[in-house]
Protein backbone atom coordinates (compact mmCIF):
# COMPACT_ATOMS: atom_id res chain seq x y z
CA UNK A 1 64.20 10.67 -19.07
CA UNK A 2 61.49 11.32 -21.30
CA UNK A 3 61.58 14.67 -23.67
CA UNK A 4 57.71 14.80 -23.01
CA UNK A 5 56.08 15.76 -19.60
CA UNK A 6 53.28 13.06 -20.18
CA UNK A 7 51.67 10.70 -23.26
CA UNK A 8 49.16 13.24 -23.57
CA UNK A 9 51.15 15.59 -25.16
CA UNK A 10 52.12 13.36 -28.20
CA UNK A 11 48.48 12.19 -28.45
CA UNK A 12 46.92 12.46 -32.27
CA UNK A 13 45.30 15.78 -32.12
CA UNK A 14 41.67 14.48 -33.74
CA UNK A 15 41.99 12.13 -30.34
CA UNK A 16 42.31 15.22 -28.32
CA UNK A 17 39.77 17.13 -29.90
CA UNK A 18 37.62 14.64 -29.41
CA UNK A 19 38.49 13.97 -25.66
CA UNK A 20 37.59 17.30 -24.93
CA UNK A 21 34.54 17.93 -26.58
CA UNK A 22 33.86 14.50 -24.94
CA UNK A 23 34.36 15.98 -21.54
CA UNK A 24 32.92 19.74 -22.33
CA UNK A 25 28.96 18.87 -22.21
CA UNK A 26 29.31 16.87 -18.90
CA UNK A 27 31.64 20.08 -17.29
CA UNK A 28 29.19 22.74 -18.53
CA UNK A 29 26.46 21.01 -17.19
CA UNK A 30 27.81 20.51 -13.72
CA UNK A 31 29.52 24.00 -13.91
CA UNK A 32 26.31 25.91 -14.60
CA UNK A 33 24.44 24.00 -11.46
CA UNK A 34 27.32 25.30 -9.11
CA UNK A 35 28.07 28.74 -10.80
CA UNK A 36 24.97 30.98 -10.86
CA UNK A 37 26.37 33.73 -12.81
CA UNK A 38 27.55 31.29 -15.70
CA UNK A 39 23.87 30.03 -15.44
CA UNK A 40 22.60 33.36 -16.22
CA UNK A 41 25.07 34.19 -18.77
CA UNK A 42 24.63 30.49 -20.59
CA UNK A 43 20.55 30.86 -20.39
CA UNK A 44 18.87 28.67 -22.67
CA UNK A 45 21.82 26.86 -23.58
CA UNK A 46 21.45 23.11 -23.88
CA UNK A 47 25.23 21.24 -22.43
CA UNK A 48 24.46 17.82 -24.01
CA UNK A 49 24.10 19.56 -27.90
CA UNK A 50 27.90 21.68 -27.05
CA UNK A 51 29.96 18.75 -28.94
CA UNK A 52 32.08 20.40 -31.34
CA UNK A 53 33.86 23.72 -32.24
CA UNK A 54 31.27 24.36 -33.90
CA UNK A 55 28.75 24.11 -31.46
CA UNK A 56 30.89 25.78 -28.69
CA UNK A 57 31.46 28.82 -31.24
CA UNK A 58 27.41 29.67 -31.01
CA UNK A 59 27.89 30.91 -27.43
CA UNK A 60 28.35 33.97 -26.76
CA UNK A 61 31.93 35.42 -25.65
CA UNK A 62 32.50 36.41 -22.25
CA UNK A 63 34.11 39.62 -22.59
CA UNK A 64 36.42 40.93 -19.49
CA UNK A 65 34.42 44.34 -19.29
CA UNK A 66 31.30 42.11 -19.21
CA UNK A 67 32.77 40.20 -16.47
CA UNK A 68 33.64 43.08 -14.50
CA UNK A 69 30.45 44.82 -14.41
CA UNK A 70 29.08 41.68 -13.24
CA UNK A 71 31.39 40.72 -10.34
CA UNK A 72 30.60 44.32 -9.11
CA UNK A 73 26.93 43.54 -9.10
CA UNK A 74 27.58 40.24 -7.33
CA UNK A 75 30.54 40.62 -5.69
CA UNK A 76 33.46 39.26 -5.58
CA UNK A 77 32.93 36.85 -8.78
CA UNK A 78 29.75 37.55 -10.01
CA UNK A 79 28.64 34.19 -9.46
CA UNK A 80 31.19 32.66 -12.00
CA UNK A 81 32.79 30.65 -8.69
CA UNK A 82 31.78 27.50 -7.28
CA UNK A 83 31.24 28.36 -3.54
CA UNK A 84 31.38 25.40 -2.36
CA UNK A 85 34.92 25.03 -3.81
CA UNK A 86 36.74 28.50 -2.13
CA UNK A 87 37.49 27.23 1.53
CA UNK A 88 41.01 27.10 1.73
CA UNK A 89 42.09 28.82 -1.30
CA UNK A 90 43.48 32.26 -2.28
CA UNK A 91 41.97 34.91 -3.78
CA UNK A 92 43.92 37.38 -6.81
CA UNK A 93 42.95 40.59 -7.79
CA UNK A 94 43.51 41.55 -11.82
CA UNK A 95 43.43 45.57 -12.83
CA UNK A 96 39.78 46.23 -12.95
CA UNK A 97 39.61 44.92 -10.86
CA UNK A 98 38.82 41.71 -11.85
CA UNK A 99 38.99 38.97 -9.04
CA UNK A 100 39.93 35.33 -9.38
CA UNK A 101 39.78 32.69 -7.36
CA UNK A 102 42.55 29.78 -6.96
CA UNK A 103 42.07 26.51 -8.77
CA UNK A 104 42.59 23.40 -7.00
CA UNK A 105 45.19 20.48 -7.05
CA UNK A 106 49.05 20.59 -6.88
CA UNK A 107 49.53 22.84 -10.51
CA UNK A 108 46.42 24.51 -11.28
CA UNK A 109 47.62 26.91 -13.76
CA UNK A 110 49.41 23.99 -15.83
CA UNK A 111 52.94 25.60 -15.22
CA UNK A 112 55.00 22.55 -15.50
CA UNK A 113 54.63 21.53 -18.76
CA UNK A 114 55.93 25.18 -19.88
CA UNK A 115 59.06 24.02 -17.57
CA UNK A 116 59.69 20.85 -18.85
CA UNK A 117 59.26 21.70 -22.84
CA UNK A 118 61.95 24.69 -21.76
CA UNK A 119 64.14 22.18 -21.06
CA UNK A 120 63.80 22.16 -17.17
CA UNK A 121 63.71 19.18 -15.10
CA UNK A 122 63.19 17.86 -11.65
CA UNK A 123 65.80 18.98 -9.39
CA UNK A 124 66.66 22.10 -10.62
CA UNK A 125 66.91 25.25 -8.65
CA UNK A 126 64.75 28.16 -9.73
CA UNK A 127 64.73 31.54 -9.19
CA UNK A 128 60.75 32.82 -9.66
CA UNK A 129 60.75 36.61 -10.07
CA UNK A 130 57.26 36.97 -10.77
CA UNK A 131 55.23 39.11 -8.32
CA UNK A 132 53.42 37.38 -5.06
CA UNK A 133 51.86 40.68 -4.45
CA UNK A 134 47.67 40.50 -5.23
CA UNK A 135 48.11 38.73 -8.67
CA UNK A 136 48.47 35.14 -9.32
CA UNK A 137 51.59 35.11 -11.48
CA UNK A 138 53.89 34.39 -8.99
CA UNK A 139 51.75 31.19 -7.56
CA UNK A 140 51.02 30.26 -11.19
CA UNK A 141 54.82 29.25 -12.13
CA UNK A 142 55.25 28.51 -8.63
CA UNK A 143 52.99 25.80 -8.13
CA UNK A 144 54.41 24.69 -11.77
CA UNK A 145 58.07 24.35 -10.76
CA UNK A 146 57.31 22.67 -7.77
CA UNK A 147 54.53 20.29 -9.34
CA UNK A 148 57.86 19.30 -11.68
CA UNK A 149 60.18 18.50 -8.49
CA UNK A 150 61.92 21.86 -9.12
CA UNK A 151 63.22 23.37 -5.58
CA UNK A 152 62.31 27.37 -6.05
CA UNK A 153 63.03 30.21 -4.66
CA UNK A 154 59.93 33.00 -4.06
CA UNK A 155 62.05 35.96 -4.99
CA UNK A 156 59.08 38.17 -6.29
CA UNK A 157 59.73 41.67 -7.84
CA UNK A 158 61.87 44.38 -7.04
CA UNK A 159 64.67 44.72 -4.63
CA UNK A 160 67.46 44.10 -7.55
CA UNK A 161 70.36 44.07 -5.19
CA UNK A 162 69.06 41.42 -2.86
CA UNK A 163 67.85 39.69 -5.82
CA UNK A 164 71.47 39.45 -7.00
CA UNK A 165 72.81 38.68 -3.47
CA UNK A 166 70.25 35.50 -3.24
CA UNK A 167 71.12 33.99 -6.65
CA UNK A 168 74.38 34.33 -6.40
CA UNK A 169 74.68 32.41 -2.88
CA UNK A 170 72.12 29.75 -3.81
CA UNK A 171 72.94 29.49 -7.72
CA UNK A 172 69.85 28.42 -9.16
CA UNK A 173 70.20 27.22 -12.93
CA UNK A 174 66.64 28.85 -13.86
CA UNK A 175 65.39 32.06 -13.76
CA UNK A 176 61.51 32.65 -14.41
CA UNK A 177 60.32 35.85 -14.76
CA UNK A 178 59.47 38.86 -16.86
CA UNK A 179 61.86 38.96 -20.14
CA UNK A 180 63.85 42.26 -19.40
CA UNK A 181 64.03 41.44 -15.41
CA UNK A 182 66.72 38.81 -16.20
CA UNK A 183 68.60 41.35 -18.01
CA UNK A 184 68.33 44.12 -15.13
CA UNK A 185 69.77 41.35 -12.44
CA UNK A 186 72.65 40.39 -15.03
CA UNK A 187 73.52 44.07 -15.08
CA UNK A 188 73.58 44.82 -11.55
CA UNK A 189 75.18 41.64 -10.76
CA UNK A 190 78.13 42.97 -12.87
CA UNK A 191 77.96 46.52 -11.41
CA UNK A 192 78.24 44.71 -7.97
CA UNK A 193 80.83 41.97 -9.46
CA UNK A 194 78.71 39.25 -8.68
CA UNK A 195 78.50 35.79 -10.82
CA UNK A 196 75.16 34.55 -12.02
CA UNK A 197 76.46 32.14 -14.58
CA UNK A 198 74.68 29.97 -12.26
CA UNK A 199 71.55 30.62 -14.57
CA UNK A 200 71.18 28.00 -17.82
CA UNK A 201 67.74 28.32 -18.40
CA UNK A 202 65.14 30.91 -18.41
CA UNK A 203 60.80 30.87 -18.57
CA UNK A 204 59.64 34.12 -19.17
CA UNK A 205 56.26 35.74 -19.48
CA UNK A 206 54.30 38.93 -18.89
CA UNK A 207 55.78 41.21 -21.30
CA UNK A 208 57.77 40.59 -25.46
CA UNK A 209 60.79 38.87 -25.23
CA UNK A 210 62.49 40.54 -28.17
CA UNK A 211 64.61 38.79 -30.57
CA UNK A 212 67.86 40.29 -29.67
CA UNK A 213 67.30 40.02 -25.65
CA UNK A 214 67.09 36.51 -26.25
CA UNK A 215 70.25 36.35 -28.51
CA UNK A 216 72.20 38.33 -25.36
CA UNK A 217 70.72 35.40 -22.76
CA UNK A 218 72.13 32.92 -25.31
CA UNK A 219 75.47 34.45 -25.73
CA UNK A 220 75.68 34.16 -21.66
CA UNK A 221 75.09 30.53 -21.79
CA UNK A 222 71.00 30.80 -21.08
CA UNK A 223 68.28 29.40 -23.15
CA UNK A 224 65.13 31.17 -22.47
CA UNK A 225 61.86 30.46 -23.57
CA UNK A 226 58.30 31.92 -23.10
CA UNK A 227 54.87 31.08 -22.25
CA UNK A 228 52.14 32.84 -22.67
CA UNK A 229 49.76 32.64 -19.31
CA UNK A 230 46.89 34.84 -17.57
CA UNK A 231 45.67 35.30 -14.43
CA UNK A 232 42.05 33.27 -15.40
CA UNK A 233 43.62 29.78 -17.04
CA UNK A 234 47.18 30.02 -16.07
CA UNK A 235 49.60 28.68 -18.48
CA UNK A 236 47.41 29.00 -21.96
CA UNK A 237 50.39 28.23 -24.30
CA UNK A 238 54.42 28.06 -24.88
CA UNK A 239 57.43 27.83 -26.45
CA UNK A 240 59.23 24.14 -26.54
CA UNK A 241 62.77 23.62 -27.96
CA UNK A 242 64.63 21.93 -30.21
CA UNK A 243 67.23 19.21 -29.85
CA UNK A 244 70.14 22.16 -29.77
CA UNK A 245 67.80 23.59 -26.79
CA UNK A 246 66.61 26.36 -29.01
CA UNK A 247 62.83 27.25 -29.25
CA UNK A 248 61.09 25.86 -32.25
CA UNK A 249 58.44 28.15 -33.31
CA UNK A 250 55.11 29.26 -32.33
CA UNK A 251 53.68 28.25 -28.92
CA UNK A 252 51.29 25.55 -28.14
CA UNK A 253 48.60 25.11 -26.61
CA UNK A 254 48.02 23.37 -23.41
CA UNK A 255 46.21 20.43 -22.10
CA UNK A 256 42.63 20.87 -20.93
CA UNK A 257 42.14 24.15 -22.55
CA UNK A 258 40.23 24.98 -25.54
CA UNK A 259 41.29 27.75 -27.62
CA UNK A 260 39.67 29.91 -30.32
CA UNK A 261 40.60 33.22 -32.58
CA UNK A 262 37.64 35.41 -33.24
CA UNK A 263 37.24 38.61 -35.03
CA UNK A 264 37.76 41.18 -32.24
CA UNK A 265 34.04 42.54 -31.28
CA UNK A 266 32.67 39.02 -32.52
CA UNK A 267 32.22 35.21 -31.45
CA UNK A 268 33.25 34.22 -34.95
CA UNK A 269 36.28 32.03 -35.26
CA UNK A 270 38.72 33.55 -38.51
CA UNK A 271 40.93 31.47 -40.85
CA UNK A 272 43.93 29.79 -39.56
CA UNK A 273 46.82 32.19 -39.86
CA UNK A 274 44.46 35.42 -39.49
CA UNK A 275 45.15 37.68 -36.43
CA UNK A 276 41.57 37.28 -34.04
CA UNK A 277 41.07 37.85 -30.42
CA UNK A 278 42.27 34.52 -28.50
CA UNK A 279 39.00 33.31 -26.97
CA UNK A 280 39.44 30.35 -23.87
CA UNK A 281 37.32 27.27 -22.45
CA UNK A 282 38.72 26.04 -19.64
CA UNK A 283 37.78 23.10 -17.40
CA UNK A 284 38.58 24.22 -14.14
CA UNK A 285 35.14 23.52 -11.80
CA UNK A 286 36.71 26.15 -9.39
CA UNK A 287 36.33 29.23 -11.92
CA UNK A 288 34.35 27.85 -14.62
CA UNK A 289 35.07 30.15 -17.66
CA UNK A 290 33.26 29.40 -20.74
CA UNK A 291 34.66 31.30 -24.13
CA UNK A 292 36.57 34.35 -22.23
CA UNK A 293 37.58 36.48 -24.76
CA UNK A 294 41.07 37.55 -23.19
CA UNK A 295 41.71 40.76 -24.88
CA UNK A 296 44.92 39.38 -26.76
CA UNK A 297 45.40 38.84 -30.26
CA UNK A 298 47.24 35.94 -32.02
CA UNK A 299 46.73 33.27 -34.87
CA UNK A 300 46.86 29.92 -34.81
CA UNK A 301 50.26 28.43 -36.36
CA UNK A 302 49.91 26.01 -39.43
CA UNK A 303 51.27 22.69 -38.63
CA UNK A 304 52.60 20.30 -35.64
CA UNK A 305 55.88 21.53 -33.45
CA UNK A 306 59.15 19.42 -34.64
CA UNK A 307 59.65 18.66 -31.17
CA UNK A 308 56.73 16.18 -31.38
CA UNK A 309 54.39 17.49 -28.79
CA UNK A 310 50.71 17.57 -31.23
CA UNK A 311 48.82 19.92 -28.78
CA UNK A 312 47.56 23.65 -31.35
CA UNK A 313 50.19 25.97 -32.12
CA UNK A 314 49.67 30.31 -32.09
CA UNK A 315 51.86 32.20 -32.98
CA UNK A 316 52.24 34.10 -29.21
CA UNK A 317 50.82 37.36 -28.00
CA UNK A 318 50.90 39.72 -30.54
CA UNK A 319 49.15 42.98 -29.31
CA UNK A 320 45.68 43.93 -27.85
CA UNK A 321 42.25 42.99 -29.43
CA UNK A 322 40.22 45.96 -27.18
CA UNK A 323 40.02 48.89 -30.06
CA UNK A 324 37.09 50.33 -29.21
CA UNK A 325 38.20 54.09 -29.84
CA UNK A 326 36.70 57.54 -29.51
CA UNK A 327 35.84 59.29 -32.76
CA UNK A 328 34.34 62.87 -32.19
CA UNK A 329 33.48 62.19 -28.78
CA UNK A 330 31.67 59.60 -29.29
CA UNK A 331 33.14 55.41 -28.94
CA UNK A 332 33.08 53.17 -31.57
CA UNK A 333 33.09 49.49 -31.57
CA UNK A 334 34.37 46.61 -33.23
CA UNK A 335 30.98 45.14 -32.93
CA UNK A 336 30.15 48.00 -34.28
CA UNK A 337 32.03 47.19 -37.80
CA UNK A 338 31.43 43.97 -37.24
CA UNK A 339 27.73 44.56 -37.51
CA UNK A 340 28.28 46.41 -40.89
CA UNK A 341 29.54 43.26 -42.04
CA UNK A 342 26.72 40.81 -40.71
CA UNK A 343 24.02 43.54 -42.40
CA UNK A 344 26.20 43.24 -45.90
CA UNK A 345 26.92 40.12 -47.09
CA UNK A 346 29.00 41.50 -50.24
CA UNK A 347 31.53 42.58 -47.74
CA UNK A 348 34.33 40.10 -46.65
CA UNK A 349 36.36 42.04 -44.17
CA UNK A 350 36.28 45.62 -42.99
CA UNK A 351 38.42 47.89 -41.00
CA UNK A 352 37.45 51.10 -40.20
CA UNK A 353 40.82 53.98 -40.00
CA UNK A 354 40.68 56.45 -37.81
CA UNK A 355 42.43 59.87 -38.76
CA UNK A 356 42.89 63.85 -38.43
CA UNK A 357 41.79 65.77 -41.21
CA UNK A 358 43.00 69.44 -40.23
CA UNK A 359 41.80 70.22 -37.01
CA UNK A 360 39.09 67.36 -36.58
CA UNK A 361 37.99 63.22 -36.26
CA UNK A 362 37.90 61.57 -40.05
CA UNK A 363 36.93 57.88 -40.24
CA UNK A 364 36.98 55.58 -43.45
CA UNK A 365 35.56 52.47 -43.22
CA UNK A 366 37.93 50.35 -45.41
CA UNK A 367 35.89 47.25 -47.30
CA UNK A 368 37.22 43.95 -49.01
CA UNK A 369 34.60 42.88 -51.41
CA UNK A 370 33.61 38.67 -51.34
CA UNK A 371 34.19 36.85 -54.59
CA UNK A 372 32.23 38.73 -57.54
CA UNK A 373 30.89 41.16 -54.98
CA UNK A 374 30.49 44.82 -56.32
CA UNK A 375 29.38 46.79 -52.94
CA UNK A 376 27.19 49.87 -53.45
CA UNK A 377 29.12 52.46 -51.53
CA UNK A 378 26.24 55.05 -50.59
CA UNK A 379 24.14 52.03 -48.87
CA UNK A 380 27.20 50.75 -47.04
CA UNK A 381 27.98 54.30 -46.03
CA UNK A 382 24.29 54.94 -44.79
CA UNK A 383 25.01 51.45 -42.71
CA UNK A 384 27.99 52.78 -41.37
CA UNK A 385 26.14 56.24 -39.89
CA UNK A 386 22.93 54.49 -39.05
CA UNK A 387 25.48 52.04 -36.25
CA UNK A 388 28.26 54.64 -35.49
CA UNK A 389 26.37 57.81 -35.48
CA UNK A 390 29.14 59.47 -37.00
CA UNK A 391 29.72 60.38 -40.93
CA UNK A 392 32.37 58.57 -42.62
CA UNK A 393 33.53 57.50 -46.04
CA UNK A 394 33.63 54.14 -47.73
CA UNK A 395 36.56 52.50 -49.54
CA UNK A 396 36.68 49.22 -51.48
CA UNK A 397 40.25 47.64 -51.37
CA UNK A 398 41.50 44.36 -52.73
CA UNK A 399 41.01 41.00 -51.65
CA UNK A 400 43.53 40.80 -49.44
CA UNK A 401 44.51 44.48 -49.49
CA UNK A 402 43.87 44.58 -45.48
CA UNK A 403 46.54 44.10 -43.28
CA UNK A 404 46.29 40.60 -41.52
CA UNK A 405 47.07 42.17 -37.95
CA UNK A 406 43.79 41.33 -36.20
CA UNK A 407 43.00 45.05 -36.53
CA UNK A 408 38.96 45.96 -36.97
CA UNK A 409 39.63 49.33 -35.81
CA UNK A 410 42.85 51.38 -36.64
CA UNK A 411 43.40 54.57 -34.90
CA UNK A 412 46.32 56.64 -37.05
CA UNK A 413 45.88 59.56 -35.27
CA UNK A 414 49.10 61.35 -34.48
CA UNK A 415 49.14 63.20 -30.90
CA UNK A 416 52.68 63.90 -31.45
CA UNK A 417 52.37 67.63 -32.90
């Protein structure tokens, strides 16, 4: 059997890139004629000149809170759905509420190829422990173990004991789920001296699988692996493994999805290896989503996977990209300190620290200078207050002073005392 799910996986990536920007301008023009509200959103944008990352990283980003406000003026997906597409299909709800529609065909969120680079195949027995209830995580690996020939059990969440009582009696070899679930049926299958040594793999998502979790599944005889998914493009990215059957690292990308890193409150792609705001095209003509900013942070990984897949690597989820934060009442930004950037050319990189001085708010707006840059501090301060409305102070740091932890805005405020 093949240690790839299909040839495209091991395609050269500059033949990838090109196939997709090859197929973006034709699905962006045929997704804004059936999706009004992308229409709207993507005014004045020409399909046939979107070609190239480059191109693509002139529109604007999509931003969740965006998307909300405009789903509840044109309910139920602001007119980001093809209608013509929704007969038959299910409809998920995302806190927000945000609401999604399904995508079409046999494996819509692209769940299989997680399986199969976690070392699953056709056959297997799988218990899926994601919830069925409202969102689509449950139907996303789902329709992904069965689209690989997998036979699967619907456990959902919850109900531990029963949980147990099923896996033991049917003895599936893969469990799929949230990382600590796993652990919490493990336990309670000893308390209730039940074996589950049944289980050999594991697909986990939905929450950090820490280092030494994994290193307990392993030293019960199960290799588990992540993926990283949401509710809007399913399966985005994960983890493949080595010959020994251990994950190799960062997590790639998956077919038919474009991915970017931005600076949070910006469209602007960063550096590889700098922490940014994981930004998605997808080319689903159900729920065509054009440059979603997600909300998650990550980085894209150097290199190609030694497993031999070429798709992009990132390095996983690695914290929340939605800092806008409260300062004296008042909310401030990212775009906001992005801004001070565009309007100052001198600066390279800013991030603007959020403290207590005695009893009250204190920002400084923390600045790494460009290459023979010398920033005047009292016009970059006036910049800040003109944008915030709030006083602050300026500091210049080192190039490469500023932690590379997709931060714009920190808030070090301690609540604690």
């Amino acid at each position: 059997m093949s240690a790839y799910f299909d040839d495209l996986e091991v395609r050269d990536p500059a033949e990838r890139e090109r196939e997709l920007f090859r197929r973006l301008p034709r699905f962006l023009a045929d997704a804004i004629e059936a999706a009004p509200g992308l229409a709207r959103w993507l005014d004045g944008v020409n399909p046939e000149t979107v070609t190239s990352r480059e191109a693509l990283a002139r529109l604007p980003v999509l931003r969740k809170a965006e998307l909300l406000e405009m789903q509840r003026q044109d309910p139920p997906f602001g007119g980001f759905a093809d209608a013509r597409a929704l007969a038959g299909q299910r409809i998920f709800m995302s806190p927000g509420p945000i609401w999604e529609p399904q995508g079409q065909g046999v494996d819509p969120g692209q769940g299989a190829r997680a399986f199969y680079a976690a070392g699953i195949r056709p056959g297997a027995i799988v218990h899926n422990a994601f919830a069925y209830h409202m969102t689509p995580g449950g139907f996303i690996l789902d329709d992904g173990a069965r689209a690989l020939g997998c036979m699967l059990f619907p456990a959902g969440t919850g109900n531990t004991e029963m949980q147990v009582e099923a896996a033991a009696a049917l003895k599936p070899s893969v469990y799929c789920g949230t990382p600590d679930f796993l652990k919490v049926m493990l336990d309670k299958a000893r308390e209730m001296q039940k074996d589950l040594s049944c289980f050999r793999h594991g697909l986990v998502s939905g929450g950090a699988l820490f280092p030494s979790l994994r290193v307990e599944y392993a030293e019960r005889g199960i290799d588990v692996l992540q993926c990283y998914a949401t509710a809007e493009f399913g399966v985005i990215a994960f983890e493949a493994a080595g010959t020994n059957g251990k994950p190799l690292p960062g997590m790639i990308v998956n077919e038919n999805l474009i991915v970017e890193i931005v600076r949070p409150g910006t469209g602007d792609p960063v550096e590889d290896g700098e922490v940014g705001e994981v930004v998605v095209t997808g080319f689903n003509p159900v729920y065509p989503l054009v440059r979603l900013g997600t909300g998650d942070l990550s980085a894209i990984f150097p290199g190609l996977s030694a497993c031999g897949r070429t798709g992009q690597r990132i390095n996983g989820w690695m914290g929340r990209a939605d800092q806008r934060t409260k300062v004296k009442g008042m909310f401030v930004d990212p775009k906001q300190v992005a801004d001070i950037v565009r309007r100052h050319p001198e600066i390279a990189r800013a991030r603007l620290v959020v403290r207590r001085d005695g009893d009250r708010d204190a920002m400084e707006l923390q600045i790494e200078p460009t290459a023979d840059a010398n920033p005047e501090i009292g016009v970059v301060t006036a910049t800040l207050r003109e944008l915030t409305k709030l006083g602050g102070d300026v500091a210049v740091v080192q190039p490469g002073q500023l932690p590379n932890d997709g931060k714009v805005i920190a808030d070090e405020r301690d609540y604690s005392g």
